[in-house]
Protein backbone atom coordinates (compact mmCIF):
# COMPACT_ATOMS: atom_id res chain seq x y z
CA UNK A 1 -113.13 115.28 199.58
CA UNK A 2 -111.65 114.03 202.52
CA UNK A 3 -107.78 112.07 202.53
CA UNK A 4 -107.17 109.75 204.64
CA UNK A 5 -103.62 109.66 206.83
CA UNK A 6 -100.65 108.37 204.73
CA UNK A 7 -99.40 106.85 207.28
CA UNK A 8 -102.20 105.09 208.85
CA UNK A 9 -103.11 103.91 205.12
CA UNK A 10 -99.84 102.60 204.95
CA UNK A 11 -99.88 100.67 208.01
CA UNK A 12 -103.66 99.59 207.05
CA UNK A 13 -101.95 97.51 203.81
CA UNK A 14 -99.23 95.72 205.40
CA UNK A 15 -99.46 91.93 205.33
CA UNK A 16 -99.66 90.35 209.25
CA UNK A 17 -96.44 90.20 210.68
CA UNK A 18 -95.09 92.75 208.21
CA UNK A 19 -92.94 95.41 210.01
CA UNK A 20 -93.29 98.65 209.06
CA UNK A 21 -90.21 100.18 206.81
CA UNK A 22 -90.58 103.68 208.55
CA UNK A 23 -90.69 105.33 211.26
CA UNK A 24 -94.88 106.88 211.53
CA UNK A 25 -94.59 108.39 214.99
CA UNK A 26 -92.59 111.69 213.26
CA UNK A 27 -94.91 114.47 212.41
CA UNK A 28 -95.99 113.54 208.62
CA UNK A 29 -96.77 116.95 206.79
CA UNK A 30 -99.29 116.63 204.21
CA UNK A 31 -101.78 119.16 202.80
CA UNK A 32 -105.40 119.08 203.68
CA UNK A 33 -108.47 120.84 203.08
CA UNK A 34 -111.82 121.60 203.34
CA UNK A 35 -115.18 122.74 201.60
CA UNK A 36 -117.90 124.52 203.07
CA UNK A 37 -120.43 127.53 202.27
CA UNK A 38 -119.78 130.57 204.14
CA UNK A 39 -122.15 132.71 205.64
CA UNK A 40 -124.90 131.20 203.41
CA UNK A 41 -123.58 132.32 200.21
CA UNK A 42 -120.73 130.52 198.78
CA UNK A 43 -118.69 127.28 198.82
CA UNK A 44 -115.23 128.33 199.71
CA UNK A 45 -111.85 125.59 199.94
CA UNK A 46 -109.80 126.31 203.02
CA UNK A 47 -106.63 125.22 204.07
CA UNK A 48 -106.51 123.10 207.19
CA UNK A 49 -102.95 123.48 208.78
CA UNK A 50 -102.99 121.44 212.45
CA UNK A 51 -100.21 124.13 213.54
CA UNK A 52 -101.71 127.06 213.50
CA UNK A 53 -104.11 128.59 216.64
CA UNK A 54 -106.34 130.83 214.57
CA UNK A 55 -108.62 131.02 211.11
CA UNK A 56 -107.34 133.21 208.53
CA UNK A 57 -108.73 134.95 205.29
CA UNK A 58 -107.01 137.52 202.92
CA UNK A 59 -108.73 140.87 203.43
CA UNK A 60 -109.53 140.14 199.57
CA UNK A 61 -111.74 137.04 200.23
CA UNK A 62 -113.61 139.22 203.51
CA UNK A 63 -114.71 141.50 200.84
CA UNK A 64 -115.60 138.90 198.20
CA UNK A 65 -117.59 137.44 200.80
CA UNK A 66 -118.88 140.69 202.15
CA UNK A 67 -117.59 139.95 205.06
CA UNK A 68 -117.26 142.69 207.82
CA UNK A 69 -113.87 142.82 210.00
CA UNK A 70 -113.65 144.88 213.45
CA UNK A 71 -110.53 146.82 213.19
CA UNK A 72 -110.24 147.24 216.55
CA UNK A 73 -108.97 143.61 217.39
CA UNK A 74 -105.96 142.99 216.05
CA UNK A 75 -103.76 140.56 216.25
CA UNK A 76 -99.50 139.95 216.12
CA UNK A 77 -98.62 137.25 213.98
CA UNK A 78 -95.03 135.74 213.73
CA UNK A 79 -94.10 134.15 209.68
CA UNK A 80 -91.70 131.76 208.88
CA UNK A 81 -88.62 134.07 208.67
CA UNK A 82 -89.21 136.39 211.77
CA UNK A 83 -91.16 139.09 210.71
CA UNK A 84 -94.04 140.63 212.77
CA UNK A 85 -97.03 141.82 210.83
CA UNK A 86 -100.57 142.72 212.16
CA UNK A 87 -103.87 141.77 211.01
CA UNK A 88 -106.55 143.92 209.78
CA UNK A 89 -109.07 143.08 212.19
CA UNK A 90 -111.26 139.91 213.41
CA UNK A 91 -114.85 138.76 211.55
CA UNK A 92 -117.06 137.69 213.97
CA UNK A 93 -119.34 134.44 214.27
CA UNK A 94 -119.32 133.28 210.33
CA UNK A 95 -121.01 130.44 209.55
CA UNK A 96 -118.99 127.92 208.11
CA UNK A 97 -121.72 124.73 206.84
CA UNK A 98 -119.82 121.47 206.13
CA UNK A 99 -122.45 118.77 205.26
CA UNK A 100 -125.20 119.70 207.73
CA UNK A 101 -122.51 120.13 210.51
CA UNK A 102 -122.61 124.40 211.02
CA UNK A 103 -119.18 126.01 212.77
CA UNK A 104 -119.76 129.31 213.81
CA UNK A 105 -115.59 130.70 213.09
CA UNK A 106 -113.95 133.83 214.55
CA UNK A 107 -111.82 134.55 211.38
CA UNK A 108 -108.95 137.14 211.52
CA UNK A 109 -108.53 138.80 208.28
CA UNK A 110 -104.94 139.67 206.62
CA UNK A 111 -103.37 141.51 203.84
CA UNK A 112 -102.89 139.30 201.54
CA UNK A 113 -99.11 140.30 200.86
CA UNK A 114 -98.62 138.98 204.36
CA UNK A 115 -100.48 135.97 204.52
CA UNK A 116 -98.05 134.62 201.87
CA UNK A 117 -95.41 134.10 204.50
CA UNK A 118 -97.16 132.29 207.45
């Protein structure tokens, strides 16, 4: 399921000539997300959040998923109040099928404790 922008919904109703009654141009922060089987064997949701650089899965879900992380690349990652905390490792090339669109994702895996706070 796919939701269309509030704002450009909004805008899409007005009447002509109808001014808008807000501001759209500030940074509207709604939820999103996504379906899509993963590494051929099962339809997973994900979270889509536009401000974040990488793809991340609780070390819970890698295992679900039998999903192998390399340990050796690791990554820093900053939360919300400050704290450093280091990921478990990085799972390489996954295939991530949407429709018959296929990603191939570089997923960095967490503990899940931590993941709570990004």
């Amino acid at each position: 399921m796919v939701v269309p922008d509030p704002y450009e919904t909004y805008l899409r109703g007005l009447k002509p000539g109808k001014t808008p009654r807000f501001d759209g141009r500030k940074r509207v922060a709604c939820l999103r997300s996504i379906n899509g089987l993963v590494d051929n064997k099962e339809d997973v949701e994900g979270i889509i959040d536009p401000g974040s650089q990488i793809i991340s899965m609780s070390e819970e879900v890698c295992h679900a998923l039998g999903l192998i992380y390399d340990p050796t690349i690791r990554l820093n990652m900053q939360s919300a109040n400050g704290e450093v905390d280091q990921s478990l490792g990085l799972v390489r090339n996954v295939p991530f099928q949407v429709s018959d669109i296929v990603l191939y994702l570089q997923i960095t895996s967490f503990d899940r404790l931590h993941m709570t706070s990004y």
